[in-house]
N, C-alpha and C. Protein backbone atom coordinates (compact mmCIF):
# COMPACT_ATOMS: atom_id res chain seq x y z
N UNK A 1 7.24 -79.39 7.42
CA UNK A 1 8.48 -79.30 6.66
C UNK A 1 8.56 -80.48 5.71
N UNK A 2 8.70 -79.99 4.88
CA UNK A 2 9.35 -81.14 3.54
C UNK A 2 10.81 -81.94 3.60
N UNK A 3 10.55 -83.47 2.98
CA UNK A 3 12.20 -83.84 3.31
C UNK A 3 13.38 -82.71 2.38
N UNK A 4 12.90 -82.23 1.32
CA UNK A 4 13.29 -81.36 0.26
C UNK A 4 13.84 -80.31 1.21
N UNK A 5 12.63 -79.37 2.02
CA UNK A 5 13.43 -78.33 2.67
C UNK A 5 14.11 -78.77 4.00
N UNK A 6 14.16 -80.20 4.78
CA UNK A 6 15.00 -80.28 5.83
C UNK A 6 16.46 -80.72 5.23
N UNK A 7 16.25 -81.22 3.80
CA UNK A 7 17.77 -81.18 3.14
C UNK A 7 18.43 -80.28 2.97
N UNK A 8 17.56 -79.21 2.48
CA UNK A 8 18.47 -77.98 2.29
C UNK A 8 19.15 -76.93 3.42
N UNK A 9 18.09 -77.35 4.72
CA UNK A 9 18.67 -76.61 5.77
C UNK A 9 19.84 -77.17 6.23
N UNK A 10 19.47 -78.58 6.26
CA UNK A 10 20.81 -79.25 6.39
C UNK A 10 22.01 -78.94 6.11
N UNK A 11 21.54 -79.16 4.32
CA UNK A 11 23.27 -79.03 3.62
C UNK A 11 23.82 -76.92 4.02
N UNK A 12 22.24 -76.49 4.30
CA UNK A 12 23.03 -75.24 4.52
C UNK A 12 23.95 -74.74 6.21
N UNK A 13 23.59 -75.66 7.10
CA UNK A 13 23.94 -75.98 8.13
C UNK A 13 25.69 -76.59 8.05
N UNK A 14 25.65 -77.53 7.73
CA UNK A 14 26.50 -77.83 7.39
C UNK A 14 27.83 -77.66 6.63
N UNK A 15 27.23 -76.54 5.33
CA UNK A 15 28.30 -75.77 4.97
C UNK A 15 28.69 -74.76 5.92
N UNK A 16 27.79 -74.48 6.52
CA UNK A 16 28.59 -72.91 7.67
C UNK A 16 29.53 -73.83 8.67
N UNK A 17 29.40 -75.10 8.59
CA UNK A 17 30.73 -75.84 9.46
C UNK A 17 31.97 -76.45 8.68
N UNK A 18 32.06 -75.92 7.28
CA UNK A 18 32.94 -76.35 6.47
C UNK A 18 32.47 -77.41 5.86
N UNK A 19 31.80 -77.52 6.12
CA UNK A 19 31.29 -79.14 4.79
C UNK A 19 31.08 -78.82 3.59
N UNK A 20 31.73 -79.64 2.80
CA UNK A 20 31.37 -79.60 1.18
C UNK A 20 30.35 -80.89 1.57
N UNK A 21 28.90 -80.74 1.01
CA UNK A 21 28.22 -81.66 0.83
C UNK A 21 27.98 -81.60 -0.92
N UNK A 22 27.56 -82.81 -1.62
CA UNK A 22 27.06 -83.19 -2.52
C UNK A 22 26.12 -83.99 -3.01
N UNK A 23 25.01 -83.62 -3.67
CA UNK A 23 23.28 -83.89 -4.05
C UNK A 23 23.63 -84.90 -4.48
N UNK A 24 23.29 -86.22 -4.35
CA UNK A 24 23.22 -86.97 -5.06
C UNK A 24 21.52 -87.31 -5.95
N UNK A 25 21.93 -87.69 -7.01
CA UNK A 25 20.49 -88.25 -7.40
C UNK A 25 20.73 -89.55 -7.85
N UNK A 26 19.74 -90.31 -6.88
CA UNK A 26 19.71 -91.57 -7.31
C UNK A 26 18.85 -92.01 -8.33
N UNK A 27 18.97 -93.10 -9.08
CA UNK A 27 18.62 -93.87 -9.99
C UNK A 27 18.69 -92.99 -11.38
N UNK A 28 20.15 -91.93 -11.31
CA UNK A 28 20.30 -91.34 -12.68
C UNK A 28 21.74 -91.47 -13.14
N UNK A 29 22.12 -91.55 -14.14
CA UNK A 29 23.52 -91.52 -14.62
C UNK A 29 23.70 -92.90 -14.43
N UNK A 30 25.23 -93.08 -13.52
CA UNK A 30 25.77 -94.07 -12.74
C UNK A 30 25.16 -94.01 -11.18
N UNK A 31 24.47 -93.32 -10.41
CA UNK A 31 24.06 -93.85 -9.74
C UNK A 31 23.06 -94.62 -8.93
N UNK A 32 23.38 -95.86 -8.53
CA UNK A 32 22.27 -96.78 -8.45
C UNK A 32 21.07 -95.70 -7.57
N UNK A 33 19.59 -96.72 -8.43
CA UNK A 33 18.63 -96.79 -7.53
C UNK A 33 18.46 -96.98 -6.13
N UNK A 34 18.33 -96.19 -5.30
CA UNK A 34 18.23 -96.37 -3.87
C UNK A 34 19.24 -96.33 -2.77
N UNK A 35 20.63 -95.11 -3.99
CA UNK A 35 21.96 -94.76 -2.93
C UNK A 35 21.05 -93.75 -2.53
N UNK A 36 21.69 -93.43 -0.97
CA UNK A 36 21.98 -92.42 -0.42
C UNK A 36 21.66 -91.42 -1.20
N UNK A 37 21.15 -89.97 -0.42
CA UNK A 37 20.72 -89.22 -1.16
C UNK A 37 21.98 -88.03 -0.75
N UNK A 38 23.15 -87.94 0.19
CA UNK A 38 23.92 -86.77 0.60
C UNK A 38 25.29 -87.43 0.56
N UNK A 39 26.34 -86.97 0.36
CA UNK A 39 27.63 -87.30 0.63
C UNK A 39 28.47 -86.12 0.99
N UNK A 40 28.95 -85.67 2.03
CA UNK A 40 28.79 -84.93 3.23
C UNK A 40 30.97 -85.08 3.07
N UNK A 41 31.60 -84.24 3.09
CA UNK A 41 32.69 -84.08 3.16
C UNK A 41 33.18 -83.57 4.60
N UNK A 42 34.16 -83.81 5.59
CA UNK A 42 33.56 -82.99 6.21
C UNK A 42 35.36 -82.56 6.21
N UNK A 43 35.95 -81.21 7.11
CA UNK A 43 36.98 -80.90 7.20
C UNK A 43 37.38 -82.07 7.85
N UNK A 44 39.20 -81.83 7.22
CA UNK A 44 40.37 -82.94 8.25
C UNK A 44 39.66 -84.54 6.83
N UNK A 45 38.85 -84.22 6.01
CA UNK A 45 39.06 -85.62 5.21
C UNK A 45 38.17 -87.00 5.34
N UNK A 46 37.21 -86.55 6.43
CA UNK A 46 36.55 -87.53 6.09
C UNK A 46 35.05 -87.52 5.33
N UNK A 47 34.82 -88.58 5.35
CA UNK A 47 33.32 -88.19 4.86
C UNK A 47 32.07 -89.00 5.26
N UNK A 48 30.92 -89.06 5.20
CA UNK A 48 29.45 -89.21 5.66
C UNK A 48 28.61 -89.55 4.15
N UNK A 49 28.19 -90.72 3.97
CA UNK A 49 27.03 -91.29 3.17
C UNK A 49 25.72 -90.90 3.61
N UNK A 50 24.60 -90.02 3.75
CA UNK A 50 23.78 -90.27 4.38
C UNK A 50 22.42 -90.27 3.80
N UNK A 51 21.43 -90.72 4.15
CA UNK A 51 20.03 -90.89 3.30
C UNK A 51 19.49 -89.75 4.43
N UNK A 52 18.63 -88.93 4.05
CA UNK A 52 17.56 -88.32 4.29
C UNK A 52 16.27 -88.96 4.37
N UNK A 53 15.31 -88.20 5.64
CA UNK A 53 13.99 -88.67 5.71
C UNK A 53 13.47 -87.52 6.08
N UNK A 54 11.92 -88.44 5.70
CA UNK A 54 11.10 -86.79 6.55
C UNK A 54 10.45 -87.96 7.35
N UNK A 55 8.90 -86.84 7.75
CA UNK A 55 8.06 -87.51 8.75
C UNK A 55 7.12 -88.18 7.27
N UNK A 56 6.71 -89.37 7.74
CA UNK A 56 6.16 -90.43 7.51
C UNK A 56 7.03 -90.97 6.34
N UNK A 57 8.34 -90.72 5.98
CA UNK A 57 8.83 -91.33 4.86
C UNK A 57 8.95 -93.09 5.37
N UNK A 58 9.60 -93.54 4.17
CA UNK A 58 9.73 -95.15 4.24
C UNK A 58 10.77 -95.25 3.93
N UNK A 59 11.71 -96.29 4.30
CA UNK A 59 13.36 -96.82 3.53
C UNK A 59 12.75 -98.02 3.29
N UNK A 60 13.12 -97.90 1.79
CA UNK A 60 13.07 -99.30 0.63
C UNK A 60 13.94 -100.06 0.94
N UNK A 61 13.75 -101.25 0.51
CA UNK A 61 14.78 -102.39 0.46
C UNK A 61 16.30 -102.29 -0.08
N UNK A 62 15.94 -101.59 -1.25
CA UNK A 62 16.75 -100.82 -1.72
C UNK A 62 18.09 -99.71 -1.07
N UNK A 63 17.60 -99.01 -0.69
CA UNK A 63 17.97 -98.06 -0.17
C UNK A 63 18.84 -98.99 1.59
N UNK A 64 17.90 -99.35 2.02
CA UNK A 64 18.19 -100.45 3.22
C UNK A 64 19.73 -100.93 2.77
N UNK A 65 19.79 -101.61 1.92
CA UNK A 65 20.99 -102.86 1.19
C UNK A 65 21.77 -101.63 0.78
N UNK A 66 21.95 -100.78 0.42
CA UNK A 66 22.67 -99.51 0.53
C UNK A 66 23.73 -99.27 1.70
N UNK A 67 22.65 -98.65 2.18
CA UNK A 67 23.46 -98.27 3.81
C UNK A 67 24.27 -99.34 4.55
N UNK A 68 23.58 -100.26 4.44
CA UNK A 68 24.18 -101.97 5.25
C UNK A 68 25.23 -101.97 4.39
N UNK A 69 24.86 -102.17 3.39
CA UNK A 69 26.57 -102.86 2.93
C UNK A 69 27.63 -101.74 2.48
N UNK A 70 27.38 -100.25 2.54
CA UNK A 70 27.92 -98.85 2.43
C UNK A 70 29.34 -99.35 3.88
N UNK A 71 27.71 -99.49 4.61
CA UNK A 71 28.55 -99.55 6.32
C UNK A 71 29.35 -100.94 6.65
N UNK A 72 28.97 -102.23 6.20
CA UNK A 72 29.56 -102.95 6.41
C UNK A 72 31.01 -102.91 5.75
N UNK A 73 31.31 -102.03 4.37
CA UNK A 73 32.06 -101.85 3.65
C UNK A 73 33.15 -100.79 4.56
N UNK A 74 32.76 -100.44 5.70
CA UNK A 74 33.58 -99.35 6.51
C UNK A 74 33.40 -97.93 6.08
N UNK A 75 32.35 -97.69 5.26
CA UNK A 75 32.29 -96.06 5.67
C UNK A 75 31.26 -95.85 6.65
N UNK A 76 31.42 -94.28 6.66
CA UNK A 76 30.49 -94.02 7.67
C UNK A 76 29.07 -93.20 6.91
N UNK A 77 28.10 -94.19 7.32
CA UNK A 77 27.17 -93.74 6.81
C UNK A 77 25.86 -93.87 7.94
N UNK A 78 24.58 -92.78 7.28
CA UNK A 78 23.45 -92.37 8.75
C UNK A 78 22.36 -92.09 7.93
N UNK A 79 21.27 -92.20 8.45
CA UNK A 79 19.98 -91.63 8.20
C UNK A 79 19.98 -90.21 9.01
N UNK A 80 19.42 -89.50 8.37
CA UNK A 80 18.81 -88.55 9.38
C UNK A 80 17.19 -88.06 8.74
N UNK A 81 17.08 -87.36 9.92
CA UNK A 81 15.33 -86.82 9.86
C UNK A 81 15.21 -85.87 10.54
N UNK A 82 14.17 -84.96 10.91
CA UNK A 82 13.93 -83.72 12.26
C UNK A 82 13.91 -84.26 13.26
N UNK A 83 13.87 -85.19 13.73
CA UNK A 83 13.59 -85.52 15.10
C UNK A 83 15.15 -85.02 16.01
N UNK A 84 14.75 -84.50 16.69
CA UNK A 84 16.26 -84.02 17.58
C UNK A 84 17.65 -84.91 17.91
N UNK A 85 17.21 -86.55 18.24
CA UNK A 85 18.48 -87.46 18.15
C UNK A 85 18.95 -87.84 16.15
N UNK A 86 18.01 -87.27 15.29
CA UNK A 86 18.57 -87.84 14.54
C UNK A 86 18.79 -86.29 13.05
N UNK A 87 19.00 -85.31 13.64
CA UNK A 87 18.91 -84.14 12.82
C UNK A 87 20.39 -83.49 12.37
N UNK A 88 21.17 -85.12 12.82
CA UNK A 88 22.40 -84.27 12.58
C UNK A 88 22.95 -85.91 12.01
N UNK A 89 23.84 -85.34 10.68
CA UNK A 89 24.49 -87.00 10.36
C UNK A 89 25.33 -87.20 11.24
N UNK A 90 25.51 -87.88 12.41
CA UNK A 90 26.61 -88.89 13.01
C UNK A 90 26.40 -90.49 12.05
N UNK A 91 27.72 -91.05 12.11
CA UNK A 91 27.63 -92.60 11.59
C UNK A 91 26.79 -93.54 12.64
N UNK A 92 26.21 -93.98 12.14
CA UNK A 92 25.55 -94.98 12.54
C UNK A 92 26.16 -96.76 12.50
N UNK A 93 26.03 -97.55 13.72
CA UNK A 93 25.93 -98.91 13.59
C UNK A 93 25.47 -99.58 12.42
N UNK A 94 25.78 -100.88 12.34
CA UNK A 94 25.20 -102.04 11.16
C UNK A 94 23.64 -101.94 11.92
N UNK A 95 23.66 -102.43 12.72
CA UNK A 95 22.19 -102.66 13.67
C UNK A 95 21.46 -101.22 13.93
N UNK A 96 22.41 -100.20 14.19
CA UNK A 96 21.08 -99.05 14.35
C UNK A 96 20.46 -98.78 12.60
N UNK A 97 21.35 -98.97 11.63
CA UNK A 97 21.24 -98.68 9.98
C UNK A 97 19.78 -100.18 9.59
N UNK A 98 19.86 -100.83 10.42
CA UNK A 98 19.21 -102.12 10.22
C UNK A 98 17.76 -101.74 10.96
N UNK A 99 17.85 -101.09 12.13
CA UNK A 99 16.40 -100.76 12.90
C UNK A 99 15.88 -99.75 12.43
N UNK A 100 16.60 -98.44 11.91
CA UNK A 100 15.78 -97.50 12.17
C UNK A 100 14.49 -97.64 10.74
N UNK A 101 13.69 -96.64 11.49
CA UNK A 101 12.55 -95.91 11.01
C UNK A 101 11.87 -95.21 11.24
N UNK A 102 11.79 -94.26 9.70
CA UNK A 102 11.58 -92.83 9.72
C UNK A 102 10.63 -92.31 10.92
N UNK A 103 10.28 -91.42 11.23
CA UNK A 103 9.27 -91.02 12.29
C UNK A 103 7.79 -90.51 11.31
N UNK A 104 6.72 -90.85 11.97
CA UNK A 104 5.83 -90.71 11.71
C UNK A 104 5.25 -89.49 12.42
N UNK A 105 4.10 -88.80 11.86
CA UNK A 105 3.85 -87.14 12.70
C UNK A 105 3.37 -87.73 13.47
N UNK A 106 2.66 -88.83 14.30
CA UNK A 106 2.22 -88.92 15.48
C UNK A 106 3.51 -89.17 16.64
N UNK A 107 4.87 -89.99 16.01
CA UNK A 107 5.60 -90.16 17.20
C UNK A 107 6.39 -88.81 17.19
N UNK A 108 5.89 -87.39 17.15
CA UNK A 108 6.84 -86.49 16.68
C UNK A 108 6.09 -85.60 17.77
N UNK A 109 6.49 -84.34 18.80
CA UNK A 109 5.62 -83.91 19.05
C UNK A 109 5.44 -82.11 18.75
């Protein structure tokens, strides 16, 4: 699977639960290089920043200083990827946004 098509299952997942999600593209218009690639509405008003991964992707420095200071700023923002604990945006910690990394096809089974 592509990060391309686990986005789209996503955002299509997600709309069948009422979510307005929205594509972001980074490093075009106004938005910076290395935001978040989803912004996730969800019913009742809140909302979800989240970056997408696949298997063997990388988070840039960039992208890193994003999420940290997204989250230190008080929203709620997550990585996600296929792996089963992380295939769904929940918000994430300063420290879990600070550890993670993407899965590689060998730690995948």
């Amino acid at each position: 699977m592509t990060e391309s098509k686990f986005q789209a299952d996503l955002i299509q997942d997600l709309q069948g639960e009422g979510c307005v999600c929205v594509k972001l593209d980074p490093g075009t218009g106004t938005i910076p290089k290395g935001w978040p690639d989803l912004l996730i509405l969800w019913p009742g008003g809140r909302f979800t920043v989240c970056e997408v991964k696949d298997f063997g992707g990388t988070v840039s420095p960039q992208q890193r200083r994003h999420v940290v200071l997204l989250r230190l700023s008080g929203f709620e923002v997550c990585f996600v990827d296929p792996r089963p604990d992380y295939c769904y945006p929940l918000p994430m910690t300063y420290q879990e946004l600070e550890d993670y990394e993407p899965p590689t096809r060998s730690t995948f089974p």
